[in-house]
Protein backbone atom coordinates (compact mmCIF):
# COMPACT_ATOMS: atom_id res chain seq x y z
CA UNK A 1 237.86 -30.69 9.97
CA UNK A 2 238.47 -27.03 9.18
CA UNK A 3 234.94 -24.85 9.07
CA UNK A 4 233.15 -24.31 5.86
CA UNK A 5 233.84 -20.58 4.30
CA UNK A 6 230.63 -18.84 3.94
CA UNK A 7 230.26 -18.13 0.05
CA UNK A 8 227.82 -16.94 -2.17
CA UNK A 9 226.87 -19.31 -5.40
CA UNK A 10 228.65 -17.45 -7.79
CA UNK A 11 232.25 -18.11 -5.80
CA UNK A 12 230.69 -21.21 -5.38
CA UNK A 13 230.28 -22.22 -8.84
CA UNK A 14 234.19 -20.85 -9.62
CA UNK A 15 235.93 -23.30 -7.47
CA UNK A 16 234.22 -26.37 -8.32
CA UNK A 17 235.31 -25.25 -11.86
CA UNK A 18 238.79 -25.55 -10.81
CA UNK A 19 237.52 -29.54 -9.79
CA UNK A 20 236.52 -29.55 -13.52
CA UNK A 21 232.43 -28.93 -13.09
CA UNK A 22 231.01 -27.02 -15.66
CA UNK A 23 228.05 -24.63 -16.11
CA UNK A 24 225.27 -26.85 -17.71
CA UNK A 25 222.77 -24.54 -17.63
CA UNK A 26 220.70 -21.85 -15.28
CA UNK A 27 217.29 -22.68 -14.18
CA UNK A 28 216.06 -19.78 -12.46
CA UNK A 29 218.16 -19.00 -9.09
CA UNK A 30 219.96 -22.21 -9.43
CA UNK A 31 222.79 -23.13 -11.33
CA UNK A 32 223.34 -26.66 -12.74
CA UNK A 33 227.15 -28.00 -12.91
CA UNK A 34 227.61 -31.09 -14.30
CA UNK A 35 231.20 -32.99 -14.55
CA UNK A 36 232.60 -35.84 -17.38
CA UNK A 37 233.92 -38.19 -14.92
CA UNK A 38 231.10 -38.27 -12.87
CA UNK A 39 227.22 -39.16 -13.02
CA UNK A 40 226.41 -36.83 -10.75
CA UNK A 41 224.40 -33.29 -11.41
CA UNK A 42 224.94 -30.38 -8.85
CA UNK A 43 222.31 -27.40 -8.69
CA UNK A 44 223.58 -24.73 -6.44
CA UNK A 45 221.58 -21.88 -5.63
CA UNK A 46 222.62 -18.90 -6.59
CA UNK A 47 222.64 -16.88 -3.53
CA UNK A 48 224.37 -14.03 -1.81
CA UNK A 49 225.40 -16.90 0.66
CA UNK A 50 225.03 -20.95 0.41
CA UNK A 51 223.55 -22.58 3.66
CA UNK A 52 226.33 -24.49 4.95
CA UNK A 53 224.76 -27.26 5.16
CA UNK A 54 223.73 -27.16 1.13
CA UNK A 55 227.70 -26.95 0.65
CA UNK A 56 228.39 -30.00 2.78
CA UNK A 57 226.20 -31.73 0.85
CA UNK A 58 226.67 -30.51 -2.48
CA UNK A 59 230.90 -31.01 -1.83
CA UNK A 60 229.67 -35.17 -0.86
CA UNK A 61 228.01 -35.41 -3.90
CA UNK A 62 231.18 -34.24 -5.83
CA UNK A 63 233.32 -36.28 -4.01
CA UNK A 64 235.15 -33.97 -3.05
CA UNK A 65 236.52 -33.45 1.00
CA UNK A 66 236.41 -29.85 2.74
CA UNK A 67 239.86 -29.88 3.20
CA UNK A 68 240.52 -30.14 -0.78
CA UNK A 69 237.39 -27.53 -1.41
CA UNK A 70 239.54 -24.87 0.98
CA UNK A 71 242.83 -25.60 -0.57
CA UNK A 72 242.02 -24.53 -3.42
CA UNK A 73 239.94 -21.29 -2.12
């Protein structure tokens, strides 16, 4: 598994647009995506950098793989 890229929420936010989240709303430092084909909510903090571990987990509740998150970094 390649390593996780160390991002800030903003950067964070663009790519899973290119997965087709979009910005529901901003609640303070986080920022809620939500996505059409999925039931799922993500709130990413917006941060000059994302724990790594709050990426992991935020990329498993997309359903999406590190592998296809880099790709398209």
């Amino acid at each position: 598994m390649p390593p996780l890229p160390i991002l800030g929420g903003k950067e964070f936010v663009r790519i899973f647009g290119l997965f087709g989240w979009q910005v529901a709303r901003q609640s303070g430092s986080h920022i809620i995506l939500i996505n059409a084909e999925s039931t799922a909510t993500l709130s990413v903090p917006d941060h000059n950098e994302v724990a790594k571990g709050t990426l992991r987990s935020l990329m498993r509740a997309s359903g999406l793989t590190v592998t296809e998150f880099i790709e398209k970094r």
